[in-house]
Structure formats: structure tokens, C-alpha cells
C-alpha atoms as a PDB file:
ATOM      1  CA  UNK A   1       0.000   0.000   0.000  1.00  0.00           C
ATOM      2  CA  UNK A   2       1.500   3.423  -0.945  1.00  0.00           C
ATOM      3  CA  UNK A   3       1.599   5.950   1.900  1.00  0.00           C
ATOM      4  CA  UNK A   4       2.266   9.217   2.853  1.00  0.00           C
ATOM      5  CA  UNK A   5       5.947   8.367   3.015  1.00  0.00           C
ATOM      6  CA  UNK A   6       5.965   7.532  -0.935  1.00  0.00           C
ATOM      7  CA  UNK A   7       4.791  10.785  -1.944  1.00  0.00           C
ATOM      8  CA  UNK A   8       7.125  12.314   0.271  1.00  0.00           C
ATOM      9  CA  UNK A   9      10.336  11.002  -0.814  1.00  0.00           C
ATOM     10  CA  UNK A  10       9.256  11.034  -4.496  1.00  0.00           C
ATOM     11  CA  UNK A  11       8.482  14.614  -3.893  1.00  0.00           C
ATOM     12  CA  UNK A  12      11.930  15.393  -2.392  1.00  0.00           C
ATOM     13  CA  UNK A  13      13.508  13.119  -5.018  1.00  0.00           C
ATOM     14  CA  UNK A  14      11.798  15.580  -7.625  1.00  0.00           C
ATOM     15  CA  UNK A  15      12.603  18.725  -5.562  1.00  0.00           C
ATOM     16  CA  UNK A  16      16.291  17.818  -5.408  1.00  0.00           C
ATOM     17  CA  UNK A  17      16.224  17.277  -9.260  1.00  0.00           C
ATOM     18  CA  UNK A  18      14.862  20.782  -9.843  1.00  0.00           C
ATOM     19  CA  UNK A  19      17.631  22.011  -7.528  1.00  0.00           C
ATOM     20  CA  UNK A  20      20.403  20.492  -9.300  1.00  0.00           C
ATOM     21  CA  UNK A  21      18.836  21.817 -12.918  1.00  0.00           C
ATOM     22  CA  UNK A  22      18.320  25.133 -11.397  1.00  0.00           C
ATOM     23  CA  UNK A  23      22.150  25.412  -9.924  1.00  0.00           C
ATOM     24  CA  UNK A  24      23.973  22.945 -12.501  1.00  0.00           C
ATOM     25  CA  UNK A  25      22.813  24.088 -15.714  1.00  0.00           C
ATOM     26  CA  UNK A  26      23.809  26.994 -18.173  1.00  0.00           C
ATOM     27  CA  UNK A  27      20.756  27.798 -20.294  1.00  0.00           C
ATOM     28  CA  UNK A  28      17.755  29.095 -19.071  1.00  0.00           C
ATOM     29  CA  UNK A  29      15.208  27.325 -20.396  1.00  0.00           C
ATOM     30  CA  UNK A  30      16.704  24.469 -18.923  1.00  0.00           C
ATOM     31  CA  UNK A  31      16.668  26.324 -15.520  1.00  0.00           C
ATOM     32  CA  UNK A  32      12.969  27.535 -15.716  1.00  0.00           C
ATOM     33  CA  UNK A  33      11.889  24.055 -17.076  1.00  0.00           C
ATOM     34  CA  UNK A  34      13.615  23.211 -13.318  1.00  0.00           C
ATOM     35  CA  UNK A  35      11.539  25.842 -11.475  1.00  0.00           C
ATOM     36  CA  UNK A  36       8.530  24.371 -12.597  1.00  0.00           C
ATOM     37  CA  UNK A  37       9.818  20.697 -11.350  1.00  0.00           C
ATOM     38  CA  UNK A  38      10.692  22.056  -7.710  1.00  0.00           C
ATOM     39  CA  UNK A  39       6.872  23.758  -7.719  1.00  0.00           C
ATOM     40  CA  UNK A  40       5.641  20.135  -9.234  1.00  0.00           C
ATOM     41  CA  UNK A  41       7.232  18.689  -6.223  1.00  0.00           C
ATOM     42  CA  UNK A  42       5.572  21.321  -3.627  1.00  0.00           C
ATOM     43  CA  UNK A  43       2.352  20.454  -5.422  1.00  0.00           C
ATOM     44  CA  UNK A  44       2.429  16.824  -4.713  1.00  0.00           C
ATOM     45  CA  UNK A  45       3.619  17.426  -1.401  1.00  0.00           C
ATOM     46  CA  UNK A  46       0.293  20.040  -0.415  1.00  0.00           C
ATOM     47  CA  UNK A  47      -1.822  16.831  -2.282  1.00  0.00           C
ATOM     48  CA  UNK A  48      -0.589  14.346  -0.146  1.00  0.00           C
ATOM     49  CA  UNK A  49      -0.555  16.452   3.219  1.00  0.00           C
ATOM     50  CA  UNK A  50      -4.107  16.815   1.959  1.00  0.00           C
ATOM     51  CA  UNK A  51      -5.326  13.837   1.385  1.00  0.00           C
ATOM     52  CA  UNK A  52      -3.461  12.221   4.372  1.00  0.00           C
ATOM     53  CA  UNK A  53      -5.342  14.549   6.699  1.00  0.00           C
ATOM     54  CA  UNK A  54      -8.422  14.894   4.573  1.00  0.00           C
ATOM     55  CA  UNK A  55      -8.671  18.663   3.954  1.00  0.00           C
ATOM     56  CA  UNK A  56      -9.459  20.329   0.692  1.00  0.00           C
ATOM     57  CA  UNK A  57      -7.321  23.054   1.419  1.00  0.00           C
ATOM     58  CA  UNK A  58      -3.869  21.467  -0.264  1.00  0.00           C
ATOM     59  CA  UNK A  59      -5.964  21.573  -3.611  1.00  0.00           C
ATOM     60  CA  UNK A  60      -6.699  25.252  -3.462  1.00  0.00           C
ATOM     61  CA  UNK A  61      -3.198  26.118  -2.464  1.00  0.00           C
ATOM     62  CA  UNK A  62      -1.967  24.023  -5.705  1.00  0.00           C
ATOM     63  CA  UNK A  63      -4.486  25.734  -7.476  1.00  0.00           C
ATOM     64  CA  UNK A  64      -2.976  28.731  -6.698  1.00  0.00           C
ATOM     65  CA  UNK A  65       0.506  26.895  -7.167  1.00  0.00           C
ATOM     66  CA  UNK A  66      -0.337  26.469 -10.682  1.00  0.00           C
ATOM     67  CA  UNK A  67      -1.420  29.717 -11.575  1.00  0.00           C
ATOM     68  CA  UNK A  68       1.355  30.806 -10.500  1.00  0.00           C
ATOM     69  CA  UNK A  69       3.331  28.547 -12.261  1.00  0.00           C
ATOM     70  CA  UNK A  70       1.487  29.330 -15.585  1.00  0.00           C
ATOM     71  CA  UNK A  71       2.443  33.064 -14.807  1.00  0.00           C
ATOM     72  CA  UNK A  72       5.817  32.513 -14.387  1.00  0.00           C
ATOM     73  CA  UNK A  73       6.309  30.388 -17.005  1.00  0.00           C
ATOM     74  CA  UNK A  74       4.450  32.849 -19.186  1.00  0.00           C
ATOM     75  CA  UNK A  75       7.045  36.084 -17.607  1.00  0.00           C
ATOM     76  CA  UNK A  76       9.868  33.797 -17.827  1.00  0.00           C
ATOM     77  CA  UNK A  77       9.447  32.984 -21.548  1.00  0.00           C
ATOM     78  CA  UNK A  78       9.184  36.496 -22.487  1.00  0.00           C
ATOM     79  CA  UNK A  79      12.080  37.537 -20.451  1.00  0.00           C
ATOM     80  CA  UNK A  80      14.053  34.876 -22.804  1.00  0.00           C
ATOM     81  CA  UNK A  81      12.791  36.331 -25.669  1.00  0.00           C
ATOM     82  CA  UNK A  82      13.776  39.705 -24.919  1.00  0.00           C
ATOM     83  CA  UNK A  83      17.165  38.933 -23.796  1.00  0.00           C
ATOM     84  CA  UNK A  84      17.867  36.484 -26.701  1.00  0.00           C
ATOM     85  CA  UNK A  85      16.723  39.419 -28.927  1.00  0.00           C
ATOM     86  CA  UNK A  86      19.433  41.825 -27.230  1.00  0.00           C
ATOM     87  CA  UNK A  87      22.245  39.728 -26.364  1.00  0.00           C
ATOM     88  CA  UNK A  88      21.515  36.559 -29.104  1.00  0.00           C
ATOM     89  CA  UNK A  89      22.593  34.151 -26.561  1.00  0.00           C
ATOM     90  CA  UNK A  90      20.322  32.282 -23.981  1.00  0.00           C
ATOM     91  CA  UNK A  91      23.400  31.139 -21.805  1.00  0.00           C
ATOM     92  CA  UNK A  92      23.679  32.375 -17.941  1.00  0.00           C
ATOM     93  CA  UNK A  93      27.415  32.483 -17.895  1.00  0.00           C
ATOM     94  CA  UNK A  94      26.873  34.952 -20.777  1.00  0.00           C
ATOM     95  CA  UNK A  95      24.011  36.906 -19.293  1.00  0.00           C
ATOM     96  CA  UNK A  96      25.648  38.240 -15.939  1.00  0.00           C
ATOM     97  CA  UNK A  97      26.150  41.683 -16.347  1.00  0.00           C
ATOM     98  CA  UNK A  98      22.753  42.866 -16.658  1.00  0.00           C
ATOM     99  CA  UNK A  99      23.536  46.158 -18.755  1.00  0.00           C
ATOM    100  CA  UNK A 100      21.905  48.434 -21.641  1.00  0.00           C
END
């Protein structure tokens, strides 16, 4: 029988994988593709809390978890797009100075 425990440790083994994309890698749609696994992992964690104590209130907050995700994925793409547009590179080792 899968328990509380399961969705715990797969959600840490998820959130750990977002951290490593988010601090390993070099271009950033790599690294916002890695955002979105760490929220993935705080959803399942608010579902499972949830269910395991049977409130409804872990799926509003991933409700909200995911709109906010869809913004930020939404802001995040554009910033991209405007920064490939001005420095025609998507690479963070390229992008550090942050000038005109």
C-alpha cells in the first residue's frame, strides 16, 4: 500500500532534481523548465498532506501553485525572448552583467 511516506520522498527526489537543474545548468530554459519541477514537487507534497489529513485546502493552495506557475512560465518565456533578442545568446554564464 502506498503511503504518505511515498509521496514524500518522491516529492523530495523531484525537488532535489529541480535544484540540481536550477544550480547545474547553463541555459535558461533548462533552468525555468527546473523551477517548474521544484513547484511540481511542492504540489504533490500540499496533495498528499491533503489527502493524508483529509482537507481540501492542499488543492486550493496548488491551485494557486499552478497559476502561478502558468504566470511565471508565461514572464519567464518572455524575459528569454527579450534577452535572446538583445544579447543573441540564452546562456547564464553569458548573461551576468545585466547592462543596456
Amino acid at each position: 500500500m502506498i503511503t504518505i511516506y511515498h509521496y514524500l520522498i518522491l516529492s523530495a527526489i523531484l525537488f532535489t532534481l529541480g535544484m540540481v537543474g536550477v544550480v547545474i545548468r547553463k541555459n535558461i530554459l533548462i533552468v525555468l523548465m527546473s523551477i517548474e519541477v521544484l513547484m511540481n514537487a511542492i504540489n504533490l507534497v500540499f496533495i498528499a498532506v491533503a489527502r493524508y489529513w483529509q482537507l481540501m485546502d492542499g488543492h486550493v493552495v496548488v491551485f494557486f501553485v499552478i497559476a502561478v506557475a502558468a504566470a511565471e512560465a508565461a514572464i519567464g518565456l518572455a524575459i528569454v525572448v527579450s534577452v535572446f533578442r538583445n544579447r543573441q545568446t540564452i546562456k547564464t554564464t553569458d548573461l551576468r552583467l545585466m547592462r543596456g
